[in-house]
Protein backbone atom coordinates (compact mmCIF):
# COMPACT_ATOMS: atom_id res chain seq x y z
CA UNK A 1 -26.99 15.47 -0.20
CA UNK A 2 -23.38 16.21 -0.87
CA UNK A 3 -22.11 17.99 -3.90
CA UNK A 4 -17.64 17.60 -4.52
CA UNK A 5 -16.55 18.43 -8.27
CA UNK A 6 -18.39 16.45 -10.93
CA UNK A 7 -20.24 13.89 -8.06
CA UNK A 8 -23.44 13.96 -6.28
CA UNK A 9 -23.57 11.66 -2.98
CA UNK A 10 -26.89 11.13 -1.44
CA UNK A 11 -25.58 10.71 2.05
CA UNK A 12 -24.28 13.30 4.83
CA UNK A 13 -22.13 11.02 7.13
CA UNK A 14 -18.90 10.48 6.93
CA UNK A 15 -18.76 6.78 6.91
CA UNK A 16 -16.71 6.83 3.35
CA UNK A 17 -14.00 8.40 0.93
CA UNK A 18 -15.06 12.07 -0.52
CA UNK A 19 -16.80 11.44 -3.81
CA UNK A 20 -14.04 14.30 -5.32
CA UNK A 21 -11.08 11.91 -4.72
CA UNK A 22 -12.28 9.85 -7.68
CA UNK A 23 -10.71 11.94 -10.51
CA UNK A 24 -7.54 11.83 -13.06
CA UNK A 25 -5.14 10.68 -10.56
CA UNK A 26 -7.12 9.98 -8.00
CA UNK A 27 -9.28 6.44 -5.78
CA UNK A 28 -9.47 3.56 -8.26
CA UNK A 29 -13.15 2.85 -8.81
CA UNK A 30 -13.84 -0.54 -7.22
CA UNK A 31 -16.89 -2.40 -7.65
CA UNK A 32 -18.09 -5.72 -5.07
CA UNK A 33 -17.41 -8.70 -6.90
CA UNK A 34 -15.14 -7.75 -9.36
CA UNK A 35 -11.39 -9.39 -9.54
CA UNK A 36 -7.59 -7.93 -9.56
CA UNK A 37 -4.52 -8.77 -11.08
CA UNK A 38 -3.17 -10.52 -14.26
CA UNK A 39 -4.84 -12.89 -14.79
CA UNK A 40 -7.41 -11.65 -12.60
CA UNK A 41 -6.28 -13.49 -9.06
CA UNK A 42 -8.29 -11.47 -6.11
CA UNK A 43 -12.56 -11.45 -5.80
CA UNK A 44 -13.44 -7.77 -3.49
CA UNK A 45 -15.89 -9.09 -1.09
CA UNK A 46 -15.75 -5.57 0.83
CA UNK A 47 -14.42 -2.49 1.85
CA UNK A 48 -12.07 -2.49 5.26
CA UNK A 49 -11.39 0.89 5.23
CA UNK A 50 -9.91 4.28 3.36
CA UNK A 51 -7.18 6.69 3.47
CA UNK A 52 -6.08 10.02 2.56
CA UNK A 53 -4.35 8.21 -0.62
CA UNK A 54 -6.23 4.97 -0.42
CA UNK A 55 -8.80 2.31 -0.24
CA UNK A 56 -8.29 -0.84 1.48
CA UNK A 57 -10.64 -3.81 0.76
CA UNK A 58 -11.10 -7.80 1.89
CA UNK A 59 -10.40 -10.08 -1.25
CA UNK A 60 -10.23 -13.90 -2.09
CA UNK A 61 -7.12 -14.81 -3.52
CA UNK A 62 -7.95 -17.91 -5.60
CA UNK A 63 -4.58 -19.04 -6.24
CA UNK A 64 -3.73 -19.71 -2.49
CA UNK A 65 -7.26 -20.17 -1.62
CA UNK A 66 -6.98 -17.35 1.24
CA UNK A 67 -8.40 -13.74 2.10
CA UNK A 68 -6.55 -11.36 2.46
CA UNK A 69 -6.36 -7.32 2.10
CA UNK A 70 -5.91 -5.26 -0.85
CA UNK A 71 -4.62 -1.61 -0.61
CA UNK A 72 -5.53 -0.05 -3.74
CA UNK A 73 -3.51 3.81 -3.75
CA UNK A 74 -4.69 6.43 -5.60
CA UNK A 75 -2.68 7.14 -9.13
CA UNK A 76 -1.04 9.98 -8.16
CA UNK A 77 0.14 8.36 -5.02
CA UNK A 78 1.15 5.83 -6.33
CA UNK A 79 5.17 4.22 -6.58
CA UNK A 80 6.99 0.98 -5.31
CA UNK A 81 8.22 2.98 -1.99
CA UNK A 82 5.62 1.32 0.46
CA UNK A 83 6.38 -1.83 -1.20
CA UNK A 84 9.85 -1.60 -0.74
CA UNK A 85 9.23 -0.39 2.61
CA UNK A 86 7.40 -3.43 3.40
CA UNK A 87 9.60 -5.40 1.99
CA UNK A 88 11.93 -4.80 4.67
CA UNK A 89 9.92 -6.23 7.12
CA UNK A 90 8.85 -9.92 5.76
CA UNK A 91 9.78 -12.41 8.20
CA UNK A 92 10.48 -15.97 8.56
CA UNK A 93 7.68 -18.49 10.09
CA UNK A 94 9.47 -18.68 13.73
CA UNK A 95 10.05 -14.55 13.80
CA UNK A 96 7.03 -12.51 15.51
CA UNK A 97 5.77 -9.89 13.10
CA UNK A 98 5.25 -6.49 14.18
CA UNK A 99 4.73 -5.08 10.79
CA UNK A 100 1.99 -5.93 8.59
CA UNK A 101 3.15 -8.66 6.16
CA UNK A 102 3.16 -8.00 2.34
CA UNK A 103 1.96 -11.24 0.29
CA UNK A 104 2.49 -9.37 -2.85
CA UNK A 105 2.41 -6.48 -5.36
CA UNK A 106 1.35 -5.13 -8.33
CA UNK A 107 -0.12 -2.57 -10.47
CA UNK A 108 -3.83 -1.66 -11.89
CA UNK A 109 -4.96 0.67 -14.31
CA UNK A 110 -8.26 2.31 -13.86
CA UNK A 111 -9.50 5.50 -15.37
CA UNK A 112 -8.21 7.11 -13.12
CA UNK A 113 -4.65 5.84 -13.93
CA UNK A 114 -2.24 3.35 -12.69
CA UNK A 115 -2.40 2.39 -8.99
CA UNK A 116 -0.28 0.56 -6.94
CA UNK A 117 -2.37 -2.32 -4.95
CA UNK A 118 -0.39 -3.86 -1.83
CA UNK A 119 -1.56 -7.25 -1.00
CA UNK A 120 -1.38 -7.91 2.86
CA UNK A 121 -2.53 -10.33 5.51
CA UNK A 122 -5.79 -9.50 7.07
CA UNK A 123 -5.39 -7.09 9.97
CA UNK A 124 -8.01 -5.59 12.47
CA UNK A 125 -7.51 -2.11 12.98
CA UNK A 126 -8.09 -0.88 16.55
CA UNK A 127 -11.26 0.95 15.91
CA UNK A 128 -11.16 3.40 19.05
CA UNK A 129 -14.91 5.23 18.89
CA UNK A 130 -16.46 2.94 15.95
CA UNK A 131 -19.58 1.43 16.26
CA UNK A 132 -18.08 -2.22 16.27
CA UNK A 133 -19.45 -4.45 19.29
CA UNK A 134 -15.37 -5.55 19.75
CA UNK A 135 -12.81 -4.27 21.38
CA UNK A 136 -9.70 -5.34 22.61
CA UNK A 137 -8.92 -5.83 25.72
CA UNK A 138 -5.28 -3.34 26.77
CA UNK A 139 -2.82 -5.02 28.64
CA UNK A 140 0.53 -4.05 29.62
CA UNK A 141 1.41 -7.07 26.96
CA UNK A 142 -0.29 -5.18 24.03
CA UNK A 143 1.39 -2.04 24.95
CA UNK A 144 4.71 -3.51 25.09
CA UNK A 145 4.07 -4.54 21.36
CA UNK A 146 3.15 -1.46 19.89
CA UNK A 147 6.42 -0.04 21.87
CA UNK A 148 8.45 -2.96 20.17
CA UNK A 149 6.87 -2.35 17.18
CA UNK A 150 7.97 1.23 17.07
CA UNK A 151 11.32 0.00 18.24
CA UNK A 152 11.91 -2.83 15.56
CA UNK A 153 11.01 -0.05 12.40
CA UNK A 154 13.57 2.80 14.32
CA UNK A 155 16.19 -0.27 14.24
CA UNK A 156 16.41 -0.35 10.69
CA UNK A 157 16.57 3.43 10.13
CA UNK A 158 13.06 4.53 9.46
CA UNK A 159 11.50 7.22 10.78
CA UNK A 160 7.20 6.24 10.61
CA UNK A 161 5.63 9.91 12.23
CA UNK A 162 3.85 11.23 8.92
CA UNK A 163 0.78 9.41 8.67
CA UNK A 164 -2.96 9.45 9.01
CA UNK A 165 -6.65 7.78 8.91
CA UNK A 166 -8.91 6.13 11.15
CA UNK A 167 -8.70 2.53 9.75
CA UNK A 168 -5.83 2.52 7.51
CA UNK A 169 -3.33 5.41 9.01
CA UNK A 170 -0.53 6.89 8.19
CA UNK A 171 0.99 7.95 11.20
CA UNK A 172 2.00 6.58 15.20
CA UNK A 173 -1.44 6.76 16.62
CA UNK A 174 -3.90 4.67 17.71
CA UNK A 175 -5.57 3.72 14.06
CA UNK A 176 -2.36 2.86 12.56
CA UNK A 177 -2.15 -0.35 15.11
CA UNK A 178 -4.05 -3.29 14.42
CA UNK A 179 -4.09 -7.12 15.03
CA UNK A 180 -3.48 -10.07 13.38
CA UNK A 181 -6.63 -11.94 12.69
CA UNK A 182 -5.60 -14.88 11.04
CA UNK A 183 -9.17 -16.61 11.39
CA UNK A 184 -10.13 -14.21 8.47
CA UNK A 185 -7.89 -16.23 6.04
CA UNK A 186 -10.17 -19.59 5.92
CA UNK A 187 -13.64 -18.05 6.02
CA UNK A 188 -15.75 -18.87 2.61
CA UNK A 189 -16.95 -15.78 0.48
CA UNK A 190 -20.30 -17.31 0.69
CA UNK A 191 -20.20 -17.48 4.81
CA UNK A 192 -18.62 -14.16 5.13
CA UNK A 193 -21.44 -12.55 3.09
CA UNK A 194 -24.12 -14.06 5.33
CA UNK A 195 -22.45 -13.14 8.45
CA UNK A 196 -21.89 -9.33 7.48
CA UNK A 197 -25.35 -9.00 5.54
CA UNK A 198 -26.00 -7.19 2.73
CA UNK A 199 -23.45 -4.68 2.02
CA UNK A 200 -24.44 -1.43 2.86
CA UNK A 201 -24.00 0.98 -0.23
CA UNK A 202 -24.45 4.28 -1.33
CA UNK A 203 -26.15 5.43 -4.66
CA UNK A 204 -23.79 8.51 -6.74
CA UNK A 205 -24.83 10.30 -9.31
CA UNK A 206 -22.54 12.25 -11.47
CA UNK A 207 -22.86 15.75 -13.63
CA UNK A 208 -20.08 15.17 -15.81
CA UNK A 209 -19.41 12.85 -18.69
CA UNK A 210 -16.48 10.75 -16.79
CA UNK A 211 -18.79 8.49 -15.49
CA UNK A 212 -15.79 5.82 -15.63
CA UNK A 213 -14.14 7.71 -13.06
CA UNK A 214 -16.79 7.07 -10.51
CA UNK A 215 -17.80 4.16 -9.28
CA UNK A 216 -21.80 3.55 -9.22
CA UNK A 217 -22.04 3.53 -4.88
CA UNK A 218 -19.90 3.77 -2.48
CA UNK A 219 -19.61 0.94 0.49
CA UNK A 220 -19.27 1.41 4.00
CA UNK A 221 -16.23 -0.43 5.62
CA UNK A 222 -17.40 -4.23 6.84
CA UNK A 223 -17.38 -4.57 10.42
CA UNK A 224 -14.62 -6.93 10.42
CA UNK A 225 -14.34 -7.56 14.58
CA UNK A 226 -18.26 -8.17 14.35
CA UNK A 227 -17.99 -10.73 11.75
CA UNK A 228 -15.30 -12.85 13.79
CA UNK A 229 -17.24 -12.39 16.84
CA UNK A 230 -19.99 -14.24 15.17
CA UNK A 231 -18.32 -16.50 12.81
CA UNK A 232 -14.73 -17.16 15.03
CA UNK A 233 -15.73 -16.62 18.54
CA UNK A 234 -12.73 -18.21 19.79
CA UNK A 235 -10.41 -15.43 18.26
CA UNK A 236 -11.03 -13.28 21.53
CA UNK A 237 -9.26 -16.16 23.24
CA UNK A 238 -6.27 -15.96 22.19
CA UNK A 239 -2.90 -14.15 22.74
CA UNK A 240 -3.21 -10.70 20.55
CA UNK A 241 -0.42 -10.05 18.15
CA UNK A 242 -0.05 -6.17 17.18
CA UNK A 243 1.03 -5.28 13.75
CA UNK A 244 1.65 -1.35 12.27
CA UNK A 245 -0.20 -0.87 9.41
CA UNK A 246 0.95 1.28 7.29
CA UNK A 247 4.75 2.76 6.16
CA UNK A 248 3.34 4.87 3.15
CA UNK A 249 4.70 7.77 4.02
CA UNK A 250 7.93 6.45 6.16
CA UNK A 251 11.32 7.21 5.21
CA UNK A 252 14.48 6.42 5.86
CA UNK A 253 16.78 8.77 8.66
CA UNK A 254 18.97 10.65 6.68
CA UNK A 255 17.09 11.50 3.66
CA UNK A 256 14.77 14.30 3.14
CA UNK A 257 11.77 14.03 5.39
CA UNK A 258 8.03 14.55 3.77
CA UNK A 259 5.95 17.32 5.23
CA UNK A 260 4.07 16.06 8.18
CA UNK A 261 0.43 15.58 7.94
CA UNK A 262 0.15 13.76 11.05
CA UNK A 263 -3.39 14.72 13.06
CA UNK A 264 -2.71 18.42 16.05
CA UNK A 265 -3.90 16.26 18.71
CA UNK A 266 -1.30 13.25 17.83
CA UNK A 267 1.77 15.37 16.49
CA UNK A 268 4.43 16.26 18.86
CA UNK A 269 5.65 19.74 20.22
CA UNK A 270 8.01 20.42 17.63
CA UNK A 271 5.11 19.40 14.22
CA UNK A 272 2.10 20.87 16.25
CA UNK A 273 3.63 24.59 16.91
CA UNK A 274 5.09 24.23 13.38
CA UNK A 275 1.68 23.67 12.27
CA UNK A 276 -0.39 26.36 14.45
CA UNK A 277 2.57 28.78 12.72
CA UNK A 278 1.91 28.36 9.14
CA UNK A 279 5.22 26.12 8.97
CA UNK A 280 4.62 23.29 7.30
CA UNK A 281 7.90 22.00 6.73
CA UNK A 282 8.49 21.62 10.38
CA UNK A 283 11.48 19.14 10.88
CA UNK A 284 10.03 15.65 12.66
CA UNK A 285 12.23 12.56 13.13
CA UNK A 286 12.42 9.24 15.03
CA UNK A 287 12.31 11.63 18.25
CA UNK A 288 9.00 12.62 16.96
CA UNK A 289 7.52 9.31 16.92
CA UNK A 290 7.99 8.97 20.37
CA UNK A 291 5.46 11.66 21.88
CA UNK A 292 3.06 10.37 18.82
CA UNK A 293 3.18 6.90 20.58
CA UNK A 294 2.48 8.14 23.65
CA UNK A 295 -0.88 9.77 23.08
CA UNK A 296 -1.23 6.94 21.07
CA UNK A 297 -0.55 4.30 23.94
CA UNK A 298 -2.90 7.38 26.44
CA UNK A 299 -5.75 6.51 23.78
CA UNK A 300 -5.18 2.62 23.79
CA UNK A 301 -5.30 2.39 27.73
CA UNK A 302 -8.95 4.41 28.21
CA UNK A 303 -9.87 4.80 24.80
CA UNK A 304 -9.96 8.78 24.75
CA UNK A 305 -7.49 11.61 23.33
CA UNK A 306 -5.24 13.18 25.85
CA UNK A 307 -5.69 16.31 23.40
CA UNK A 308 -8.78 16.45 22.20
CA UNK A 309 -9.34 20.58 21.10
CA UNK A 310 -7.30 21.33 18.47
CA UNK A 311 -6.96 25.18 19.70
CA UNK A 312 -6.01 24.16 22.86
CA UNK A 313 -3.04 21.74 22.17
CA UNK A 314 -0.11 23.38 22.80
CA UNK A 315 -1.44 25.17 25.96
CA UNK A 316 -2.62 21.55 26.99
CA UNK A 317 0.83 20.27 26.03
CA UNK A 318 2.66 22.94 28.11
CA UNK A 319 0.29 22.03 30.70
CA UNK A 320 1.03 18.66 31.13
CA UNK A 321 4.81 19.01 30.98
CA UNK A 322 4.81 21.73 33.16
CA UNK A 323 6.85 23.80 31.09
CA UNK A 324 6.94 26.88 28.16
CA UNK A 325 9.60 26.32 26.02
CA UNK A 326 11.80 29.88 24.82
CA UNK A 327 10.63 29.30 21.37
CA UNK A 328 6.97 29.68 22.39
CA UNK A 329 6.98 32.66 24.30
CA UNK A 330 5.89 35.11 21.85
CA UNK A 331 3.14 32.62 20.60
CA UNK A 332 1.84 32.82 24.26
CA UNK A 333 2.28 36.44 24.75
CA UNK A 334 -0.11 36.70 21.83
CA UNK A 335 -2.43 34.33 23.03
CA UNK A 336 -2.43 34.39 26.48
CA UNK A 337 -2.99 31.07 29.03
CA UNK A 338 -7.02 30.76 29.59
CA UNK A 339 -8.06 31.28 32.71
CA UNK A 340 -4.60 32.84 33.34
CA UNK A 341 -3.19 29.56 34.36
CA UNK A 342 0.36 29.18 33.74
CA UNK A 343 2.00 25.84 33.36
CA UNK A 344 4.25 25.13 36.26
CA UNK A 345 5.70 21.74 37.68
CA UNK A 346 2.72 21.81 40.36
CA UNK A 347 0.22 22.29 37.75
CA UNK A 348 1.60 19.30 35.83
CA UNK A 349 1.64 16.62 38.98
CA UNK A 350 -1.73 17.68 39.64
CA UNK A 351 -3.03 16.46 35.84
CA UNK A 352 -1.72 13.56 35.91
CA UNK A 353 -2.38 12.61 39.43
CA UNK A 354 -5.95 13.13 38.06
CA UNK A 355 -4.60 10.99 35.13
CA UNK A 356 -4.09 8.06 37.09
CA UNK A 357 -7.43 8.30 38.64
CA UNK A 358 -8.58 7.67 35.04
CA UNK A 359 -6.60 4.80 34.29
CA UNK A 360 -7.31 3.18 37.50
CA UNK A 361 -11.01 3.58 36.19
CA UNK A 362 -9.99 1.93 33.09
CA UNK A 363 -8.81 -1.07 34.37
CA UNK A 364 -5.28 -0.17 33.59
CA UNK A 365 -2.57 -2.37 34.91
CA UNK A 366 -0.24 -0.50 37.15
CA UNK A 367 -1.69 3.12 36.23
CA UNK A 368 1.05 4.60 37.86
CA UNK A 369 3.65 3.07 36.54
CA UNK A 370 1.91 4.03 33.40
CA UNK A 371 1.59 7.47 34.16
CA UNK A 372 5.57 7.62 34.55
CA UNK A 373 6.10 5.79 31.31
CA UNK A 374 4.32 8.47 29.31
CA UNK A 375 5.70 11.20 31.24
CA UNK A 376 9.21 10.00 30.17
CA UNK A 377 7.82 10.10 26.30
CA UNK A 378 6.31 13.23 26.34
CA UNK A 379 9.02 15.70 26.79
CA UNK A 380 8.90 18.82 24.96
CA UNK A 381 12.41 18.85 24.35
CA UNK A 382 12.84 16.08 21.45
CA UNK A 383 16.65 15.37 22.42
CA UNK A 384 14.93 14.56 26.07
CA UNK A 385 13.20 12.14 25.06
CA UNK A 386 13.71 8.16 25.37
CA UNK A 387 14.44 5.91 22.19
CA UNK A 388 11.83 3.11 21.96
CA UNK A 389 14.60 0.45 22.73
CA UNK A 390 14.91 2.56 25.83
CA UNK A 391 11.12 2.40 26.22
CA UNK A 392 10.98 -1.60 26.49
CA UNK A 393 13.00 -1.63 29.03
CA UNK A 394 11.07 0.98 31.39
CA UNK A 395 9.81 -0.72 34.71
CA UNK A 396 6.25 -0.40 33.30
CA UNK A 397 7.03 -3.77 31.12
CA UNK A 398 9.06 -5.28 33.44
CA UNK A 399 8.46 -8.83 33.56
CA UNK A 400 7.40 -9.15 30.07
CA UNK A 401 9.91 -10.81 27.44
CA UNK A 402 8.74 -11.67 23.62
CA UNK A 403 7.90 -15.19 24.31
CA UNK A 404 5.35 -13.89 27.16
CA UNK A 405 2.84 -13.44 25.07
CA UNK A 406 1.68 -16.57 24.55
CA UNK A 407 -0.64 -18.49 26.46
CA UNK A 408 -2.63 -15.54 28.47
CA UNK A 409 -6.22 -14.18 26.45
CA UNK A 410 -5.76 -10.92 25.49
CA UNK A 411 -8.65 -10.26 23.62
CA UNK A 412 -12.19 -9.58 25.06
CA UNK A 413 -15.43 -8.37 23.52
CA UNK A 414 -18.05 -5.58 24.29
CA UNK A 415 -21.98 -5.37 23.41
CA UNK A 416 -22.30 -1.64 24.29
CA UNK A 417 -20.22 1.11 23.25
């Protein structure tokens, strides 16, 4: 049993939003079955995920007789900047999105407060380590997209680094891509209920007397790949279309940036060392997004962190670029190399010779072409490194245009983890 301010939680995994975060300002309480809007429009038939700042849930929308997903941000969080953000990126019926669509808008008041829900097409996150029997199959294709997608949101001045979660994110790594899964839209509340089962949920129990602030359980996120596996099997054959998911914390180049909250092992050089030195205001920029999007493309391609010990990273950056900057040399002095190795040129070939190996292993296509294209991204110098409309044209995607991806299945499914 868990204990966070005035909530009990009978549970101790982490398969759901902290009990505390439902407080003056804070989640909205959402209960299955119940309906958004004015006049009340969208039926919650489950949870898809959460967020730092947010819940996101499957709905009906009986007015265009569709489902789609509702982002429901905490009060506090909550202002039209996402949906203006969004906005920006709507496209026409012949264009190729590459940002998650926004249907529509508005606002909900809760105990809580006011909170700003984001209507949006349904869109499967790429759930690296869940327990989901799906996962995607990672071509050269599907890298290319989330490289164009990166490219198409730099084009029109924004700058995306400063996000985070596992299913809805808020920052360039691997969670914050998804899919399009248009076979969602169709499916009947009844038949999507049968397929999923009964919803799993988890039983609070509260010590103050703002009950209303809490809702009575908790769900667990549906296993939305799992549920088109066995209701839409023919969604795994065909062509995958990648979306970014979330621009909540995006801004626009030129204006002050928020204070980066991105994940150590996805945040580049210049956020990480920031971070390890109590300097949370550590400058990040466009530049930035590029070394996020290549762990983020590493974890994509073999499903594993390039950085995965947080005490580690900046030795394991200066590692793999064979490198130590000026500006880190009293942080090493302090805290010297273990195992006395010092980063060198030789050092770095040899990792990601070894790199390769692993990609090969993967099924990668090309690994060493692969290996080069993330060695160009992750420079610890941010004015070395590539723009993502330099990226798409790097020999790795050579041979692949926009209208490519059509025709070819890039989707496959797994019954083991």
């Amino acid at each position: 049993m868990s204990t966070d301010f005035d909530g009990f939680l009978f549970d101790d995994i982490e398969r759901h939003e902290t009990i505390s975060a439902y407080t003056s300002g804070g989640l909205c309480p959402i209960q299955l079955g119940c309906e958004l809007g004015s006049p009340p429009r969208y039926r919650i038939i489950g949870k898809l995920g959460y967020g730092a700042y947010s819940t996101v849930w499957l709905a009906h929308d009986h007015v265009n007789k569709r489902n789609v997903a509702l982002k429901i941000v905490e009060a506090k969080s909550s202002s039209i900047k996402e949906s203006s953000m969004l906005q920006r990126f709507k496209v026409r019926d012949t264009e190729a999105p590459r940002v998650i669509q926004l249907l529509d808008a508005f606002e909900h008041t809760s105990p809580n407060g006011t909170h700003q829900v984001l209507v949006m097409e349904p869109v499967l996150p790429i759930d690296l380590f869940g327990c989901s029997e799906f996962r995607p199959r990672i071509t050269r294709e599907v890298l290319r997209q989330t490289v164009a997608a990166v490219a198409l949101i730099h084009s029109r001045g924004i700058a995306h680094y400063d996000m985070l979660d596992v299913h809805i994110s808020e920052d360039i790594h691997a969670g914050n891509f998804g899919m399009a899964v248009p076979e969602v839209e169709p499916l009947s509340v009844v038949d999507i209920w049968n397929h999923t089962g009964r919803p799993e949920v988890l039983a609070t129990l509260h010590t103050s007397n703002k009950l209303e602030s809490f809702p009575s359980y908790l769900c667990t996120k549906m296993d939305l790949g799992g549920l088109l596996l066995s209701i839409a099997p023919e969604f795994t054959q065909r062509p995958l279309s990648m979306r970014i998911l979330d621009l909540g914390n995006a801004y626009v180049v030129g204006e002050c940036p928020p204070r980066a909250i991105t994940p150590i092992i996805y945040a580049a050089p210049e956020v990480a060392f920031g971070a390890l030195n109590n300097d949370l205001d550590a400058p990040w920029d466009q530049r930035s997004d590029i070394w996020s999007l290549a762990i983020c493309i590493h974890a994509l391609a073999c499903y594993s962190y390039i950085f995965a010990l947080r005490h580690r990273v900046l030795y394991n950056m200066m590692y793999y670029c064979g490198e130590v900057p000026d500006a880190w040399r009293e942080y090493v002095r302090a805290k010297p190399f273990p195992g006395g190795v010092v980063p060198g040129p030789a050092h770095a070939d040899g990792l990601w010779k070894e790199k390769e190996k692993q990609f090969f292993w993967c099924g990668v296509e090309n690994p060493a072409g692969l290996v080069l294209l993330l060695r160009r991204m992750m420079q610890l110098d941010p004015a070395k490194r590539p723009t993502a409309a330099e990226l798409l044209r790097d020999p790795y995607f050579d041979g692949l245009h926009e209208h490519d991806a059509g025709g070819v299945p890039l989707l496959w499914h797994v019954t083991e983890n």
